[in-house]
C-alpha atoms as a PDB file:
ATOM      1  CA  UNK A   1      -8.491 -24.063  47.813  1.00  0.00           C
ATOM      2  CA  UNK A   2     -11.060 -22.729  45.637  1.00  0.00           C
ATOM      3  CA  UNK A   3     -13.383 -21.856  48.474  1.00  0.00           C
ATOM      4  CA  UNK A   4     -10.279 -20.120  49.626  1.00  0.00           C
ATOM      5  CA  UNK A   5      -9.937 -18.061  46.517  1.00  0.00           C
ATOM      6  CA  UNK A   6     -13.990 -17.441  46.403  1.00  0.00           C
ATOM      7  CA  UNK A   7     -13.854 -16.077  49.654  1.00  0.00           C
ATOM      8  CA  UNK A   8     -10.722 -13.872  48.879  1.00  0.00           C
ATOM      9  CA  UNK A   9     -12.184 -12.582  45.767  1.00  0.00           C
ATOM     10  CA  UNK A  10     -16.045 -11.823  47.220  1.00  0.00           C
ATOM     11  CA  UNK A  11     -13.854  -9.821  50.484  1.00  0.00           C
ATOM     12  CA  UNK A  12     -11.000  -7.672  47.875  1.00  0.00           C
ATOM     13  CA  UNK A  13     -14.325  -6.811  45.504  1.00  0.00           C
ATOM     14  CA  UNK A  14     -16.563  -5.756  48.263  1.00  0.00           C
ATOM     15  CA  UNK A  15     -14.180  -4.135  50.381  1.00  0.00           C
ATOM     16  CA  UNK A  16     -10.799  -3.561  48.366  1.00  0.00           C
ATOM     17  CA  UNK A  17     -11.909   0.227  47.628  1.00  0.00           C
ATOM     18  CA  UNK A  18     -12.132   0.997  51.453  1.00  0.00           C
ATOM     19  CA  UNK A  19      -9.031  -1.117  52.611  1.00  0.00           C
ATOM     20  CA  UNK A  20      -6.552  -0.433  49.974  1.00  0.00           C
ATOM     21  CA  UNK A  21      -7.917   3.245  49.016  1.00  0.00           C
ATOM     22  CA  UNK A  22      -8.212   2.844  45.593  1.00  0.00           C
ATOM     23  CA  UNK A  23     -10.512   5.623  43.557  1.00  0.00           C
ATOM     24  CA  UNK A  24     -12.299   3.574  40.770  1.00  0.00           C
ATOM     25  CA  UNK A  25     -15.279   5.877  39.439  1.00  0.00           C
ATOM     26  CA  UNK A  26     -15.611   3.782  36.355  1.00  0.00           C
ATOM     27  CA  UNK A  27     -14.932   0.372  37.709  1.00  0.00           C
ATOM     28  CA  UNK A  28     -12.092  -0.571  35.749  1.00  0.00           C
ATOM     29  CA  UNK A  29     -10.485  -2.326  38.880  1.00  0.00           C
ATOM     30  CA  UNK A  30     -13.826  -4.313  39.408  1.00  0.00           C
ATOM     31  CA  UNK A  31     -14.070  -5.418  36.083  1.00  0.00           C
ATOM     32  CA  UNK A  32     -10.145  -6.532  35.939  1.00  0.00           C
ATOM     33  CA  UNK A  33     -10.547  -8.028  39.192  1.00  0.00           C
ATOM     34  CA  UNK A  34     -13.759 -10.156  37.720  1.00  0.00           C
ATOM     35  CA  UNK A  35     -12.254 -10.762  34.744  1.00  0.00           C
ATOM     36  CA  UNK A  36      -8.821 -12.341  36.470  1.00  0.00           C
ATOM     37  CA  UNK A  37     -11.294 -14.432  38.517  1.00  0.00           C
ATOM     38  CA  UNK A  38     -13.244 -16.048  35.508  1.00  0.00           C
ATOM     39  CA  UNK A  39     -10.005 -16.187  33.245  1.00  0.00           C
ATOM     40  CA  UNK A  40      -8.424 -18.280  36.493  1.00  0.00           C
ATOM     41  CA  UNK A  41     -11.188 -20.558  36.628  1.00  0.00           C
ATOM     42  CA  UNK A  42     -11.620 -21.387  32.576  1.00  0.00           C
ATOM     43  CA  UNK A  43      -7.397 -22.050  33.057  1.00  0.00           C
ATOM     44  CA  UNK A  44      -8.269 -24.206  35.930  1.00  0.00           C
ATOM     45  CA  UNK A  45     -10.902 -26.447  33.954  1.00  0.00           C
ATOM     46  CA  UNK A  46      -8.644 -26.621  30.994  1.00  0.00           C
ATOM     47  CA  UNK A  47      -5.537 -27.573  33.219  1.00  0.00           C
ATOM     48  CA  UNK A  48      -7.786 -30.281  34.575  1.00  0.00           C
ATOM     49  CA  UNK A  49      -9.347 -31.823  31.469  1.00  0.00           C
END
């Protein structure tokens, strides 16, 4: 599942601006999109542990 979610993540930051035809000049929706990703993956170890 998490390879799953890598691969999502890599596919809607490369290409999300072309396939969803956002306009993000100051890459605000990068940076929320990266931030999501490392927030879901400190929840994830902590869930674990």
């Amino acid at each position: 599942m998490a390879v799953v979610a890598m691969f999502l993540f890599i596919a809607v930051f490369t290409f999300g601006q072309d396939y969803f035809g956002w306009t993000d000049p100051r890459g605000y929706v990068q940076l929320s999109l990266v931030s999501c990703f490392v927030f879901g993956i400190i929840c994830g170890i902590r869930v674990k542990s």
